[in-house]
C-alpha atoms as a PDB file:
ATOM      1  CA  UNK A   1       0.000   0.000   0.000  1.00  0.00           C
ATOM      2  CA  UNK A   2       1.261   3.473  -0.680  1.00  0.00           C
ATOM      3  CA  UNK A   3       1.252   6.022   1.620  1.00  0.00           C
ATOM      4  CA  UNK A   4       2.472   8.821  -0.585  1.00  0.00           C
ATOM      5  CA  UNK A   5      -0.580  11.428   0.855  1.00  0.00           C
ATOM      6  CA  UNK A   6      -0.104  10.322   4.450  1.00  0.00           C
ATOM      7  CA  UNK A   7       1.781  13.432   5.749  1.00  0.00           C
ATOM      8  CA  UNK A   8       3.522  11.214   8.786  1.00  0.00           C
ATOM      9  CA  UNK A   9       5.400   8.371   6.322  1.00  0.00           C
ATOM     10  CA  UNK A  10       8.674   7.929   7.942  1.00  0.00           C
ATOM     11  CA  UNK A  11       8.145  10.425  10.474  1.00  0.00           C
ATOM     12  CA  UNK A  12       8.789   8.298  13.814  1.00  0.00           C
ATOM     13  CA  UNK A  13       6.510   8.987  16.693  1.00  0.00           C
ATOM     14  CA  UNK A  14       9.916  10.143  19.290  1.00  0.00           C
ATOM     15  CA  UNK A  15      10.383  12.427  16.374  1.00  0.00           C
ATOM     16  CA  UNK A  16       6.971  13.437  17.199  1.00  0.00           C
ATOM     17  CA  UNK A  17       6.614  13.507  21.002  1.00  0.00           C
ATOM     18  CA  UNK A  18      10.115  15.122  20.885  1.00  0.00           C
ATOM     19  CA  UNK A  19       8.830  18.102  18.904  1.00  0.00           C
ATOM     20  CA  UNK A  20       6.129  18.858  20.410  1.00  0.00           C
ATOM     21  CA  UNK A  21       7.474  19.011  24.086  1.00  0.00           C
ATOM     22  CA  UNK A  22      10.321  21.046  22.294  1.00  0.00           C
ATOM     23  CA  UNK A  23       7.566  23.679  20.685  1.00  0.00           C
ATOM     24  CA  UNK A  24       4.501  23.913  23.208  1.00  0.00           C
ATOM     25  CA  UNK A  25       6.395  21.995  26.735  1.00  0.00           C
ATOM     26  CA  UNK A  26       4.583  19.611  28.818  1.00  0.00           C
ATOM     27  CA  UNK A  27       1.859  21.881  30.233  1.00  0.00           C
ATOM     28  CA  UNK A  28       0.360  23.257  27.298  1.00  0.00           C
ATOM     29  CA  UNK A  29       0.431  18.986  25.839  1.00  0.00           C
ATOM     30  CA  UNK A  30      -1.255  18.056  29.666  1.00  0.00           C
ATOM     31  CA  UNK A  31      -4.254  20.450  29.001  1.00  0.00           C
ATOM     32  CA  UNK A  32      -4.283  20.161  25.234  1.00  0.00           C
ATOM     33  CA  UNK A  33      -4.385  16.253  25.641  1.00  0.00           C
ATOM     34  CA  UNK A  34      -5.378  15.281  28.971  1.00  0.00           C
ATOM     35  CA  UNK A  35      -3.675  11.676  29.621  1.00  0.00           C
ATOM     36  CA  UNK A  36      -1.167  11.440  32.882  1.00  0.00           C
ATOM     37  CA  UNK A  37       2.049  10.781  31.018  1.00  0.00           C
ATOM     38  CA  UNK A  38       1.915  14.494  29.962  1.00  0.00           C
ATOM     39  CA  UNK A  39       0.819  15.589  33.201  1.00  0.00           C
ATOM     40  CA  UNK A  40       2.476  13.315  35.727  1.00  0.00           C
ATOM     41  CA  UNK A  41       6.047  13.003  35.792  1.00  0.00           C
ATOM     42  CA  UNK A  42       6.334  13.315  31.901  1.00  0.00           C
ATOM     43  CA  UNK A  43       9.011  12.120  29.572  1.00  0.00           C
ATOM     44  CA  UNK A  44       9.294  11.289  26.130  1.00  0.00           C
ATOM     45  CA  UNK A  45       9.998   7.347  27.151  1.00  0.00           C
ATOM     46  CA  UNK A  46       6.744   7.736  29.158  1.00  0.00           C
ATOM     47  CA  UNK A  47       4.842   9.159  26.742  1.00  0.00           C
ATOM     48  CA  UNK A  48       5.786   6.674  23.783  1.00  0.00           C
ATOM     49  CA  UNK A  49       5.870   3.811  25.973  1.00  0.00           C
ATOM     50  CA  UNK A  50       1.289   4.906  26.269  1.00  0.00           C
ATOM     51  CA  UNK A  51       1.281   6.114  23.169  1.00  0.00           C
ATOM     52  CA  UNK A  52       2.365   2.911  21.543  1.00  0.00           C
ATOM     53  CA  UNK A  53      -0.245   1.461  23.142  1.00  0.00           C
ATOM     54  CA  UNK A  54      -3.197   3.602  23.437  1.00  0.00           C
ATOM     55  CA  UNK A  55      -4.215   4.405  19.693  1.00  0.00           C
ATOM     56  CA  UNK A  56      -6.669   7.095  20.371  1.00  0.00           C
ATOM     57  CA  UNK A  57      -4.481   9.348  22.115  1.00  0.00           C
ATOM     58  CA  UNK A  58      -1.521   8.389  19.617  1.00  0.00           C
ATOM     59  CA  UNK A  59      -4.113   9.777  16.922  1.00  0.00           C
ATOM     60  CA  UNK A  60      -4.994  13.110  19.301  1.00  0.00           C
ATOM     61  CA  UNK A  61      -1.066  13.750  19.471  1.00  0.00           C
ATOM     62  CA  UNK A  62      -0.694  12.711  15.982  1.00  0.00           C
ATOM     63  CA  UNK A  63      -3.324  15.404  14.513  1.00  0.00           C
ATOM     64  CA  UNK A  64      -2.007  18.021  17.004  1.00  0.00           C
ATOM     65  CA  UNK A  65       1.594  17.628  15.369  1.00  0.00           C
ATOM     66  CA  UNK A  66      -0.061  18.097  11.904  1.00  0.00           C
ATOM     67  CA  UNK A  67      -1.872  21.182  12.671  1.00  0.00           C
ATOM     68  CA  UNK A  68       1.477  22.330  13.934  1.00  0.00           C
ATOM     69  CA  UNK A  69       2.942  21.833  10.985  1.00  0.00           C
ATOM     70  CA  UNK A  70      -0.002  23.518   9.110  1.00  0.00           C
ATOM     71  CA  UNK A  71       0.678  26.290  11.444  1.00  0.00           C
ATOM     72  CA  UNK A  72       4.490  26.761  10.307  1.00  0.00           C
ATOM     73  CA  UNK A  73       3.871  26.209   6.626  1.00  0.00           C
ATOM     74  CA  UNK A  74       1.083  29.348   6.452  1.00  0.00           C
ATOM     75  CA  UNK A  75       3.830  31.708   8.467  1.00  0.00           C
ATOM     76  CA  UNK A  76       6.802  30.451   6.344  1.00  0.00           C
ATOM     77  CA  UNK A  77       3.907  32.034   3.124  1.00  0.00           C
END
């Protein structure tokens, strides 16, 4: 199968997690995405080690790191 219009191909989900926390911090990901490995104690080995396994809230991070880069692409116009 091709994923040629999936905007995430080969984009790994530490790449992910990592940018995020490195763009909006833990805080802003807590009350944006309310799950404890953001809130309590977070890391990025936390995080991906739920993430992994919880596919709705890999999807919530996963659309929140799109409009990100949605957000980047209009202010680089």
């Amino acid at each position: 199968m091709s994923q040629i219009n999936n905007p995430l191909h080969g984009i790994k989900l530490a790449d992910i997690v990592t940018e995020l926390h490195n763009t909006y911090g833990w805080e802003y990901l807590a009350n944006t995405i309310p799950i404890r490995c953001f809130s309590n104690d977070p890391s990025i080995k936390s995080s991906l080690k739920f993430l992994r396994k919880t596919p709705w809230a890999r999807t919530k991070v996963e659309n929140l790191y799109l409009n990100m880069l949605k957000k980047n692409n209009s202010k680089k116009q």
